[in-house]
C-alpha atoms as a PDB file:
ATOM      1  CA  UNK A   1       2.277 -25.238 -34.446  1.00  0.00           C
ATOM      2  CA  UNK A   2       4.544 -28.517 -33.281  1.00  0.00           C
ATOM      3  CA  UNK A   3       4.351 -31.203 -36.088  1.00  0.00           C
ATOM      4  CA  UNK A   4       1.629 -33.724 -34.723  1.00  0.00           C
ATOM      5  CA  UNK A   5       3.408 -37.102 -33.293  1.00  0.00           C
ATOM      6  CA  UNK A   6       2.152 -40.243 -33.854  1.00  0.00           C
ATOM      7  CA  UNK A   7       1.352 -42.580 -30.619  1.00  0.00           C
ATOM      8  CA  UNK A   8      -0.113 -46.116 -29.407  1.00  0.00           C
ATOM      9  CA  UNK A   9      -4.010 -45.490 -28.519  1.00  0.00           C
ATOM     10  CA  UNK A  10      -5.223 -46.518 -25.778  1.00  0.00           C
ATOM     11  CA  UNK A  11      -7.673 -49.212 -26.982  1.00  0.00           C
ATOM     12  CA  UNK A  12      -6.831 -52.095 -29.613  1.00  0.00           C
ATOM     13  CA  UNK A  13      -7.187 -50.821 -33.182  1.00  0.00           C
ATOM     14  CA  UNK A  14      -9.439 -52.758 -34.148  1.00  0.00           C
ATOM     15  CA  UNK A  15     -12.308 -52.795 -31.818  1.00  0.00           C
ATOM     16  CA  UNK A  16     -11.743 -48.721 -31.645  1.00  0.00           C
ATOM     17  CA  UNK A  17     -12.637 -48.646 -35.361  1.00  0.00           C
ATOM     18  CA  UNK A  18     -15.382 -50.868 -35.020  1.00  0.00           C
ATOM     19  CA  UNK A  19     -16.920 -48.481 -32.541  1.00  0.00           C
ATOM     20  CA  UNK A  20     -16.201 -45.890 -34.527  1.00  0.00           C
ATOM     21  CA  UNK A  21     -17.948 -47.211 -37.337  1.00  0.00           C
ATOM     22  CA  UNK A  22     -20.425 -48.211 -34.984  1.00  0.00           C
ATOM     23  CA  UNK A  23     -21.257 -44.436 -33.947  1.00  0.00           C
ATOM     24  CA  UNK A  24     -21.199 -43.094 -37.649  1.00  0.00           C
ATOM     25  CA  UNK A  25     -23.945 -45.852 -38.511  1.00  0.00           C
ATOM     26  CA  UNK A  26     -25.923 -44.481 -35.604  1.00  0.00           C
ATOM     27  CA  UNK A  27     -25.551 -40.962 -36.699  1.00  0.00           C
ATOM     28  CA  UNK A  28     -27.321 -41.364 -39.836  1.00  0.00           C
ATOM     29  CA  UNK A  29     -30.411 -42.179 -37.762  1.00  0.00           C
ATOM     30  CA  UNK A  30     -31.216 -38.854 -36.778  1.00  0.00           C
ATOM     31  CA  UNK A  31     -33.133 -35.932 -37.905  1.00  0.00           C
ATOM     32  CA  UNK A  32     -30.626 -33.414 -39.254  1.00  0.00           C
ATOM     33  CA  UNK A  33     -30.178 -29.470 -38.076  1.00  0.00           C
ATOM     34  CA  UNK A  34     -28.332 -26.964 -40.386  1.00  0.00           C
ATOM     35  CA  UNK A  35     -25.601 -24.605 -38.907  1.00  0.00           C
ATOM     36  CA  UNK A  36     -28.064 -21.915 -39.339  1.00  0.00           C
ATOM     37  CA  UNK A  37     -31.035 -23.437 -37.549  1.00  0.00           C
ATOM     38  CA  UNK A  38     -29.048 -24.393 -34.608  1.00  0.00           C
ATOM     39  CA  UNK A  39     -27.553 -20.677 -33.773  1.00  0.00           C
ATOM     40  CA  UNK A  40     -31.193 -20.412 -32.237  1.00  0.00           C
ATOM     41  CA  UNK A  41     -29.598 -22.716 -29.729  1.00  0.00           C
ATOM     42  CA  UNK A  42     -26.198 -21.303 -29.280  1.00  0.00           C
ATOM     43  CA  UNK A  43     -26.902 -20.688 -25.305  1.00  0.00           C
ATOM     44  CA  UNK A  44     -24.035 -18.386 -25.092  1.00  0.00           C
ATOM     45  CA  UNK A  45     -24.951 -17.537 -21.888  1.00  0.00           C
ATOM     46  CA  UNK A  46     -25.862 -20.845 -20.199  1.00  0.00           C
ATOM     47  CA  UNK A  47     -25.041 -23.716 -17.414  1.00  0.00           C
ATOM     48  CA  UNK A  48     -22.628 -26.547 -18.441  1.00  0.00           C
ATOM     49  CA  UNK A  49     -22.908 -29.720 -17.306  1.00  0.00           C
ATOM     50  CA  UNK A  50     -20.036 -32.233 -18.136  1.00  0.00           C
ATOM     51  CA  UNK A  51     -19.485 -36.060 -17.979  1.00  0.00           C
ATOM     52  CA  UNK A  52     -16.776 -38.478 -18.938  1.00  0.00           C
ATOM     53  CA  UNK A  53     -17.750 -41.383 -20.531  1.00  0.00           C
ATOM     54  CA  UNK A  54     -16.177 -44.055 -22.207  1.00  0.00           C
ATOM     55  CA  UNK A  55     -15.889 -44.308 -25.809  1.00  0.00           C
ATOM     56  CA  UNK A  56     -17.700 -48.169 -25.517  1.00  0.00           C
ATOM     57  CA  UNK A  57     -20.985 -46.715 -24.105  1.00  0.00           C
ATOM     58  CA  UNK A  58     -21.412 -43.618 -26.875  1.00  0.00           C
ATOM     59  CA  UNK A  59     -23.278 -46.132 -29.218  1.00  0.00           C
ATOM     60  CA  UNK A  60     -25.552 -47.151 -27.022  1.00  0.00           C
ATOM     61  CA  UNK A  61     -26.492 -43.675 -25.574  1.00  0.00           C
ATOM     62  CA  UNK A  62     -26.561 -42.641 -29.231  1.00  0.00           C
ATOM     63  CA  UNK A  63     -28.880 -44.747 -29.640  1.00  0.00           C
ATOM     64  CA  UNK A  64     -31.257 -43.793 -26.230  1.00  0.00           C
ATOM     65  CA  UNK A  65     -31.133 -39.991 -27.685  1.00  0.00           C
ATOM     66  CA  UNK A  66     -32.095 -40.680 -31.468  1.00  0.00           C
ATOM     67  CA  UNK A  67     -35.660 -40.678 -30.848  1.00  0.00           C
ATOM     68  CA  UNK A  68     -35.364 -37.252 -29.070  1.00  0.00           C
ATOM     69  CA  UNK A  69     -32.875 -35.425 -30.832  1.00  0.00           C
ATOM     70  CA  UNK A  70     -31.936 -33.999 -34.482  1.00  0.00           C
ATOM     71  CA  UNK A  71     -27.744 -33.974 -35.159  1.00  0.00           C
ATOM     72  CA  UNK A  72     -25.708 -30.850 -36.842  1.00  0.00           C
ATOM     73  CA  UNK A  73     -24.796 -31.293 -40.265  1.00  0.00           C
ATOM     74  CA  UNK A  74     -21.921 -28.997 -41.851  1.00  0.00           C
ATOM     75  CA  UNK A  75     -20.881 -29.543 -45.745  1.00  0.00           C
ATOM     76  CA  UNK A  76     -21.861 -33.367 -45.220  1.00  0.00           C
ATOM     77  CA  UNK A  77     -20.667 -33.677 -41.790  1.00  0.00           C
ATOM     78  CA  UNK A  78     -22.260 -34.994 -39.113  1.00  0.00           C
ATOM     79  CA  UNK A  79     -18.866 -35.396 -36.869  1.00  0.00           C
ATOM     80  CA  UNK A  80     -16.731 -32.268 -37.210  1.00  0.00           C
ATOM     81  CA  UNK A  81     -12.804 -31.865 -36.433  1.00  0.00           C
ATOM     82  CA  UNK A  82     -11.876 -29.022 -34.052  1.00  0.00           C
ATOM     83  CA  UNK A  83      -8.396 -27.230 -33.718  1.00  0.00           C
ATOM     84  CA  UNK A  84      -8.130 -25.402 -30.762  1.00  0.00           C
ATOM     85  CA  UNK A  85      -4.848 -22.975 -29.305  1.00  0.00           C
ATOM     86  CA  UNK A  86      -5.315 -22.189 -26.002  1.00  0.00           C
ATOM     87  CA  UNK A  87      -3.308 -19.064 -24.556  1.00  0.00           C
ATOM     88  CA  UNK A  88      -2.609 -18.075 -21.401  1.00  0.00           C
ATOM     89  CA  UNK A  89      -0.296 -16.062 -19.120  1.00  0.00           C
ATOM     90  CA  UNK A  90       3.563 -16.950 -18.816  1.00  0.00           C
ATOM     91  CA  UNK A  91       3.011 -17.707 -14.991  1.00  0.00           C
ATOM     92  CA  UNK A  92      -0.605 -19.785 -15.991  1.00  0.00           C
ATOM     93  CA  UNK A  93      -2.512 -17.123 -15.014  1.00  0.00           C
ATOM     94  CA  UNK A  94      -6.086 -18.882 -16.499  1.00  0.00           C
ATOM     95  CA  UNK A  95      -5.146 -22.455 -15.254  1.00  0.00           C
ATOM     96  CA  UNK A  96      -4.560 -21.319 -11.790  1.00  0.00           C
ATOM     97  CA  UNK A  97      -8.042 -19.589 -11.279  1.00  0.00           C
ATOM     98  CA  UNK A  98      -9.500 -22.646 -12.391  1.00  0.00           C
ATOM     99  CA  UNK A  99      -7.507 -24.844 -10.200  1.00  0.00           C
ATOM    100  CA  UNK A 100      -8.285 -22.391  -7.186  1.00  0.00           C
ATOM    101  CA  UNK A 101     -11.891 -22.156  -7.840  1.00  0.00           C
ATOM    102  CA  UNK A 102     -12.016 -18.481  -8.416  1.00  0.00           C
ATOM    103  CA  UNK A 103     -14.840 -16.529 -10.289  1.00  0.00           C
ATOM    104  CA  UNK A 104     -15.323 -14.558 -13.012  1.00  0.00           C
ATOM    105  CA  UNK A 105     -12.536 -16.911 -14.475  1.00  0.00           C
ATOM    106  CA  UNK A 106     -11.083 -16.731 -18.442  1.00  0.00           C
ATOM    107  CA  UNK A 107     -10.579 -19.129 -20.957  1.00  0.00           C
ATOM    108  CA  UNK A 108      -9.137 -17.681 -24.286  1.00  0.00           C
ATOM    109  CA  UNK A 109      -8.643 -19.611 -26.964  1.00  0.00           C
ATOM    110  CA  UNK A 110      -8.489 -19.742 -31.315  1.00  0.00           C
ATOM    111  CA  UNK A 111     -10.741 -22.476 -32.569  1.00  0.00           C
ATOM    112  CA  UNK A 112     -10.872 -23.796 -35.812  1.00  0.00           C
ATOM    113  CA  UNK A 113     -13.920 -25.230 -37.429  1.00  0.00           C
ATOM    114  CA  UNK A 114     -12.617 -27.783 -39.479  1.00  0.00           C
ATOM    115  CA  UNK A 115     -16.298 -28.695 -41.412  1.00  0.00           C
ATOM    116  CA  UNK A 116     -17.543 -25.256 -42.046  1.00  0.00           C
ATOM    117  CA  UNK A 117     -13.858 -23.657 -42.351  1.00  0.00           C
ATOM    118  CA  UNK A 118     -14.157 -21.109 -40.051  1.00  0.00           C
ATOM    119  CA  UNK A 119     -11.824 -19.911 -37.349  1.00  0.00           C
ATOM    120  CA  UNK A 120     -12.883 -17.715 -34.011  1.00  0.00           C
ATOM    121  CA  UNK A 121     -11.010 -16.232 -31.206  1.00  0.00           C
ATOM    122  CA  UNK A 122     -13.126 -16.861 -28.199  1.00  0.00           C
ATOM    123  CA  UNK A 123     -13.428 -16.275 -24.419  1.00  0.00           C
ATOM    124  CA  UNK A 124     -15.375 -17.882 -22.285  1.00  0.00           C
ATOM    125  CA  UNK A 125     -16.107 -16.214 -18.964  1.00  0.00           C
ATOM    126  CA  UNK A 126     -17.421 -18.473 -15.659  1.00  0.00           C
ATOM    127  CA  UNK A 127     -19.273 -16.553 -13.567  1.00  0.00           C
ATOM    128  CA  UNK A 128     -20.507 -16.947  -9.959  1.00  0.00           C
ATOM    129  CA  UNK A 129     -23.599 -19.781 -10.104  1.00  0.00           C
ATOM    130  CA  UNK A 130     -21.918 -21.934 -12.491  1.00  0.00           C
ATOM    131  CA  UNK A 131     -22.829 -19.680 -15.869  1.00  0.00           C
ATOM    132  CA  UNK A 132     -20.659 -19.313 -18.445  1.00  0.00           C
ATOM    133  CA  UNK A 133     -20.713 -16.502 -21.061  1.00  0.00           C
ATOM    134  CA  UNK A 134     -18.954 -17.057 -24.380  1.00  0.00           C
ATOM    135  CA  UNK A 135     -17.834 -13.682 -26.690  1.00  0.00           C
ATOM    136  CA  UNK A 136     -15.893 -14.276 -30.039  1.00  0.00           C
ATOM    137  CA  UNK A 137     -14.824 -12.743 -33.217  1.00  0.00           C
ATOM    138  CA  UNK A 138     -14.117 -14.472 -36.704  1.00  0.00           C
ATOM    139  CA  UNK A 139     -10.417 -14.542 -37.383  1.00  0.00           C
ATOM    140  CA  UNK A 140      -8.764 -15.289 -40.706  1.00  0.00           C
ATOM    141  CA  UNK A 141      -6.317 -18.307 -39.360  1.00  0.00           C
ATOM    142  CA  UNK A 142      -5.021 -19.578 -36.013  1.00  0.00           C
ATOM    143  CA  UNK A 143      -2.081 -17.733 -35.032  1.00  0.00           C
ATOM    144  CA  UNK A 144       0.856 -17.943 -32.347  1.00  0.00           C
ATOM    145  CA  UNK A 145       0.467 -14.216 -31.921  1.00  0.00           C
ATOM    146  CA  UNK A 146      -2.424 -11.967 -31.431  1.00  0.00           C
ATOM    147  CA  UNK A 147      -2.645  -9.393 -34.626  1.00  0.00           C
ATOM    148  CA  UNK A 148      -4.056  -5.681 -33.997  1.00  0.00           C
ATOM    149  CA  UNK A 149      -7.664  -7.161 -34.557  1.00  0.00           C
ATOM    150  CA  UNK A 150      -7.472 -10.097 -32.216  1.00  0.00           C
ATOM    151  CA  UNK A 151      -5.849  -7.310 -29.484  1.00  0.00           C
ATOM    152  CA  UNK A 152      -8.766  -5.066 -29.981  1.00  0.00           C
ATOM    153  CA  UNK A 153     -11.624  -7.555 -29.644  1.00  0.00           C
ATOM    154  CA  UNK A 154      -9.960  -9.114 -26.165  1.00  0.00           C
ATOM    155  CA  UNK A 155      -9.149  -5.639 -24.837  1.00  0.00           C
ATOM    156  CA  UNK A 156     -12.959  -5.173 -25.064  1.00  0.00           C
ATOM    157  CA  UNK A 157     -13.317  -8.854 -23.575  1.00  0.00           C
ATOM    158  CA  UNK A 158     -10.911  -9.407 -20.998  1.00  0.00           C
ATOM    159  CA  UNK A 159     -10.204  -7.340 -18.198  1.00  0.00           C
ATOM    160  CA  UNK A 160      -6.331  -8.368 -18.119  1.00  0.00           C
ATOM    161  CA  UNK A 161      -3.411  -7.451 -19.747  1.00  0.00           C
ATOM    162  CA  UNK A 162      -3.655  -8.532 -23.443  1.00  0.00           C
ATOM    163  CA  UNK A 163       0.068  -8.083 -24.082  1.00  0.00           C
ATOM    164  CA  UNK A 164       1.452 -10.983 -22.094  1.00  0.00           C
ATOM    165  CA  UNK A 165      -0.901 -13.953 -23.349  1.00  0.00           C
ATOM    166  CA  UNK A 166       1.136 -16.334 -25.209  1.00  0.00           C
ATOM    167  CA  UNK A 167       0.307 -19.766 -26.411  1.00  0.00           C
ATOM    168  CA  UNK A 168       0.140 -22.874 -23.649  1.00  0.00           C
ATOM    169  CA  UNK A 169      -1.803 -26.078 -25.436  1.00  0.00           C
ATOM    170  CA  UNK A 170      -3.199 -27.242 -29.097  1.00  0.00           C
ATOM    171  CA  UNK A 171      -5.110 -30.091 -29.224  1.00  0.00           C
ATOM    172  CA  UNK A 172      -7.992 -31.559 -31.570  1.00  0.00           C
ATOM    173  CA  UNK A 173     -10.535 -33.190 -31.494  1.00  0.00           C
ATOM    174  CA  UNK A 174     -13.649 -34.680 -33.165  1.00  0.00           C
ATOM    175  CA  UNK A 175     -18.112 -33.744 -32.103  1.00  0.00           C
ATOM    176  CA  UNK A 176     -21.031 -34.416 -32.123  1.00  0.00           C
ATOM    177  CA  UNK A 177     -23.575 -32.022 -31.783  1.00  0.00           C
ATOM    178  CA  UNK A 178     -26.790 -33.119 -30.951  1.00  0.00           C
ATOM    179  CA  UNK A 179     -30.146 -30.688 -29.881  1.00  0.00           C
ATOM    180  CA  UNK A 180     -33.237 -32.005 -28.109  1.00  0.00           C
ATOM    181  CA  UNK A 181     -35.779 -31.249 -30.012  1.00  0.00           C
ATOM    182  CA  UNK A 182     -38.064 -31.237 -27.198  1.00  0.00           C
ATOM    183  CA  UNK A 183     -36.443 -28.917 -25.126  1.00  0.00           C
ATOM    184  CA  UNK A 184     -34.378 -26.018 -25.374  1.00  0.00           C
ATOM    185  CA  UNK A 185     -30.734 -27.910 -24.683  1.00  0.00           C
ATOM    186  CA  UNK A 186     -27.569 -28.977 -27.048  1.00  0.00           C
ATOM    187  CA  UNK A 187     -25.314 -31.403 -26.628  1.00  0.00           C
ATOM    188  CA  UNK A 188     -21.690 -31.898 -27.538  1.00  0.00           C
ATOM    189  CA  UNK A 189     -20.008 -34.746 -27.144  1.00  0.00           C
ATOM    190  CA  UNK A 190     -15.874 -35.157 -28.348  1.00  0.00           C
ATOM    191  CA  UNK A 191     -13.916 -37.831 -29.146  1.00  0.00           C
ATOM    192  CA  UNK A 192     -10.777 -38.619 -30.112  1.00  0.00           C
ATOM    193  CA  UNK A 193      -8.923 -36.135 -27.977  1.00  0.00           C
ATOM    194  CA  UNK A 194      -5.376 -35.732 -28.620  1.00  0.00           C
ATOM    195  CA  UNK A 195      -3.266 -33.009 -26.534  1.00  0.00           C
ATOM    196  CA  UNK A 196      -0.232 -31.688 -27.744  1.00  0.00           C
ATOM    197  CA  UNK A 197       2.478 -29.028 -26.418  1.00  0.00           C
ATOM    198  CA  UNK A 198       6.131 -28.427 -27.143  1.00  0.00           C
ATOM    199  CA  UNK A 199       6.816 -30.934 -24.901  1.00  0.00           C
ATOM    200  CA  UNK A 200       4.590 -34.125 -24.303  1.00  0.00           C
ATOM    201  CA  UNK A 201       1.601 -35.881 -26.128  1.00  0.00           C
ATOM    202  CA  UNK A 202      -1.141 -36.874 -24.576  1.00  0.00           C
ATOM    203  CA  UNK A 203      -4.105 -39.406 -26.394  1.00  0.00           C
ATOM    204  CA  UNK A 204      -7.681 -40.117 -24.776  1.00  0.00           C
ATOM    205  CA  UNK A 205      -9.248 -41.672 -27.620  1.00  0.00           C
ATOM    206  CA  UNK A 206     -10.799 -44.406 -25.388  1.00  0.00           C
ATOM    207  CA  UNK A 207     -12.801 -41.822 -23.327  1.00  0.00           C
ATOM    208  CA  UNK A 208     -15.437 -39.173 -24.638  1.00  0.00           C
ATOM    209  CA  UNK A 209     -16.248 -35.859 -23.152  1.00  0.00           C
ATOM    210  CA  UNK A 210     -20.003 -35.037 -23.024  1.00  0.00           C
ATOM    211  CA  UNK A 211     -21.238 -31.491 -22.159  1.00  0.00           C
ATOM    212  CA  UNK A 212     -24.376 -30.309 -21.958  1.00  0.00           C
ATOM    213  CA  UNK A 213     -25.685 -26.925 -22.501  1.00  0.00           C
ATOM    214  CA  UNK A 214     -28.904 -26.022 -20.752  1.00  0.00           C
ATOM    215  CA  UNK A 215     -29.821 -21.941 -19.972  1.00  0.00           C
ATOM    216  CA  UNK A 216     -30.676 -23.587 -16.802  1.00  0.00           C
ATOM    217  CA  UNK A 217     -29.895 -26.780 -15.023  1.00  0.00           C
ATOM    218  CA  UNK A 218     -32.999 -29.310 -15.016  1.00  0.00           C
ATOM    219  CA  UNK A 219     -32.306 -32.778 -13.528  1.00  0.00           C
ATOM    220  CA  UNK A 220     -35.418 -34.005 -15.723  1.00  0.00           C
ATOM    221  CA  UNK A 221     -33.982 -33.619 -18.953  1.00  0.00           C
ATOM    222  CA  UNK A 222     -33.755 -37.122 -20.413  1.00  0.00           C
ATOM    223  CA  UNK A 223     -30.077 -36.829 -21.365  1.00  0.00           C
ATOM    224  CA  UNK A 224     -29.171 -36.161 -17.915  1.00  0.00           C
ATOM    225  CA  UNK A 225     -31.089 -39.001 -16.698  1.00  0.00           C
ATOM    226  CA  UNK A 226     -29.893 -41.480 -20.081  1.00  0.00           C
ATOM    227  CA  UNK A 227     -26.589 -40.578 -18.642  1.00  0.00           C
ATOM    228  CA  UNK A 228     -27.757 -41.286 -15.000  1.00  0.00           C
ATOM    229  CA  UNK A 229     -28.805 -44.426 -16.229  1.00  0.00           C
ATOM    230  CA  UNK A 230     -25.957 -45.856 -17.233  1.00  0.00           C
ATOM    231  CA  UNK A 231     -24.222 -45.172 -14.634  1.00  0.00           C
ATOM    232  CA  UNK A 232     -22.450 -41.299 -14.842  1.00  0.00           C
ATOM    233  CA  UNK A 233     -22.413 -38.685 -12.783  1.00  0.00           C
ATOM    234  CA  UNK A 234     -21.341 -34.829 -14.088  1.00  0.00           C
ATOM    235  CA  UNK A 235     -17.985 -33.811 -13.376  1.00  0.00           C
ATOM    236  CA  UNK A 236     -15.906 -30.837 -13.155  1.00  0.00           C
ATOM    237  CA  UNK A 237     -13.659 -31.452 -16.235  1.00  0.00           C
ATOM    238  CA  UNK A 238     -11.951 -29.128 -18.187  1.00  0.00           C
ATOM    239  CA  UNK A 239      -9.769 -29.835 -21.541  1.00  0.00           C
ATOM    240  CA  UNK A 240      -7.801 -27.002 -21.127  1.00  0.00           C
ATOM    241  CA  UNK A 241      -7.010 -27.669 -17.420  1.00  0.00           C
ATOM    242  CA  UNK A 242      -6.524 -31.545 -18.077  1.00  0.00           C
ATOM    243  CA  UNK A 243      -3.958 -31.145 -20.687  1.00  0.00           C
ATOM    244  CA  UNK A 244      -1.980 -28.078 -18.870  1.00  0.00           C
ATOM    245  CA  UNK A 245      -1.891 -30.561 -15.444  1.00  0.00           C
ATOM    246  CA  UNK A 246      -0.924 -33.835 -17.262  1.00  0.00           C
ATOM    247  CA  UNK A 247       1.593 -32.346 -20.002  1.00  0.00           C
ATOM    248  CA  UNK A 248       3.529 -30.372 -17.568  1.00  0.00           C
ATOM    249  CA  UNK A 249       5.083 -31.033 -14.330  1.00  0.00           C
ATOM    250  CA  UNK A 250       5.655 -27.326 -12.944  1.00  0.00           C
ATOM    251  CA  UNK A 251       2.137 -26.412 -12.350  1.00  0.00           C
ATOM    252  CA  UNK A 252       0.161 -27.625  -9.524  1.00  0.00           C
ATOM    253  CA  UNK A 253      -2.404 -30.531  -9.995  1.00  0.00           C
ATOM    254  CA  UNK A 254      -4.199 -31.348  -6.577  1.00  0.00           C
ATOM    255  CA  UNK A 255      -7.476 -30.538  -6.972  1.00  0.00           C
ATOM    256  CA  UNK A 256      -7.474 -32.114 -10.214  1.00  0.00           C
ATOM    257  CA  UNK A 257      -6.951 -35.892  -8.591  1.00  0.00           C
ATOM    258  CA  UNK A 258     -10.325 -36.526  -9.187  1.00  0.00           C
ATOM    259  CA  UNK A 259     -10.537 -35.865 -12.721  1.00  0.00           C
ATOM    260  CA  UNK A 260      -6.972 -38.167 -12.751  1.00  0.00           C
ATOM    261  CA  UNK A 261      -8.848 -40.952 -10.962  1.00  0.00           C
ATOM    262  CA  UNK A 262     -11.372 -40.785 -13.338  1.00  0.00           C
ATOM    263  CA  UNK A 263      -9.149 -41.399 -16.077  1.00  0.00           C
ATOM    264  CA  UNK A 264      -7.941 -44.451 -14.920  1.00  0.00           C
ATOM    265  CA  UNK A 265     -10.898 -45.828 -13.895  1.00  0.00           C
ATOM    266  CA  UNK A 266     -12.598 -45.489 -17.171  1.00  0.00           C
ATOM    267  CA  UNK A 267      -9.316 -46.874 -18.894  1.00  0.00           C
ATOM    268  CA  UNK A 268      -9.270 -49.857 -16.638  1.00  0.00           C
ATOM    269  CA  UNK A 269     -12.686 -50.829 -17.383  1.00  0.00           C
ATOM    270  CA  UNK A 270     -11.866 -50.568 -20.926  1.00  0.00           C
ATOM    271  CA  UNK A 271      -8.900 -51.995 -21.724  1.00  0.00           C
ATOM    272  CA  UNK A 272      -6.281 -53.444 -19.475  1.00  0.00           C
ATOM    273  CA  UNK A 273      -2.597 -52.848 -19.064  1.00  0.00           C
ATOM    274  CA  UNK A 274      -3.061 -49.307 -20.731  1.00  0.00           C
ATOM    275  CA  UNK A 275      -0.166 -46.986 -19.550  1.00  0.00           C
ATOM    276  CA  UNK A 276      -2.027 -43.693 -18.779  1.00  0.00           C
ATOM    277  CA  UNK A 277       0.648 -41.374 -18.159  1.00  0.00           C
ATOM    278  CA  UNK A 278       1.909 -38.702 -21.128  1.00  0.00           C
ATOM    279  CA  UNK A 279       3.745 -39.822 -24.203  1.00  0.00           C
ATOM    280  CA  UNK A 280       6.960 -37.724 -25.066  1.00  0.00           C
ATOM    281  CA  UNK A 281       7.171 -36.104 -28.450  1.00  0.00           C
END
């Protein structure tokens, strides 16, 4: 793993904390779920629905959802820390397919837990009609190579040649995990997002990612339409992709403009003269 580098965030220093400690006050206002209560809502086999929001308007949909929803607590915790190595093929093999739209696409990745202390190796498979199927095995550590076990479990997994997958993007992050308690739904949402290769850094701590997991799209659930309200759409946003197309310049990045635009929309409304592009470690 590259030694972490230290660079400017996007929004002022102070008002980020304050909004920070802003969304921790919130938290404490809802109903808490244990890591074993909420496995009943794991949807590994569901419909994602993403949105990028900025960090300024968490707080107040916080605050729309804490009638409705109960929050994950691990060992204390109700915002967790995530490590996360993504691997791919030398020629971007996973990238690519999402870039071109193709399906059944991969995603493999080691995740670390950073609240509980656990670590998985996971794949996530899209399939045709938007569903995505997660698999994944308890590992002992991240690792920058794949150990007998590891090899094993993805042969099983992944339909592709194990061998060449080598490591392509870290990054880390902080979530929320929310679950209506009305409806069978969860709800991430991730902040802090900090993207890291050999190469580049890349922050979007002014920006949260919001995902919701439903085993079937409904346009009536009231986090859809709390989001609707205030003014966001879903979008087709990947971490993996996002950090892969902005860190690296030999990959291509077109279909992605959107996702780009996005970024600097949300920036400009938040803070101005914020320089967007990647920071070099």
């Amino acid at each position: 793993m590259p030694d972490m580098q230290t660079t400017n965030p996007p929004l002022i220093p102070g008002i980020q904390n304050r909004i920070y400690a802003e969304i921790e006050r919130i938290t404490t206002h809802f109903p808490v779920v244990m890591l074993d209560e909420i496995r009943a809502y794991a949807l590994q086999d569901r419909v994602d629905t993403k949105y990028l929001i900025r960090l300024m308007d968490l707080p107040a949909l916080l605050n729309e959802l804490s009638d409705s929803c109960s929050i994950l607590e691990v060992e204390s915790h109700k915002i967790s820390g995530y490590r996360t190595l993504y691997l791919d093929t030398p020629a971007f093999t996973f990238y690519h397919d999402h870039h071109n739209g193709k399906r059944p696409r991969f995603k493999i990745r080691m995740r670390e837990y950073l609240s509980s202390g656990q670590t998985f190796l996971e794949i996530k498979r899209k399939e045709n009609g938007l569903r995505t199927v997660k698999n994944r095995v308890e590992i002992s550590q991240i690792r920058e190579y794949l150990t007998p076990h590891m090899q094993n479990f993805l042969s099983e997994n992944y339909p592709g040649e194990v061998h060449s997958l080598q490591p392509a993007l870290w990054n880390t992050f902080d979530r929320i995990t929310l679950v209506n308690n009305n409806t069978f739904e969860r709800l991430t949402i991730d902040t802090g997002l900090y993207f890291f290769n050999m190469i580049n850094t890349l922050q979007l701590s002014h920006l949260a990612v919001v995902e919701l997991k439903q085993s079937d799209f409904s346009r009536e659930s009231l986090i859809v339409q709390t989001l609707k309200h205030q003014g966001y759409q879903p979008i087709s946003f990947s971490k993996y992709c996002t950090g892969i197309a902005t860190l690296r310049t030999d990959v291509k990045r077109n279909r992605f403009k959107k996702n780009f635009l996005e970024f600097k929309a949300a920036t400009k409304r938040t803070y101005d003269h914020v320089n967007f592009t990647p920071i070099h470690a």
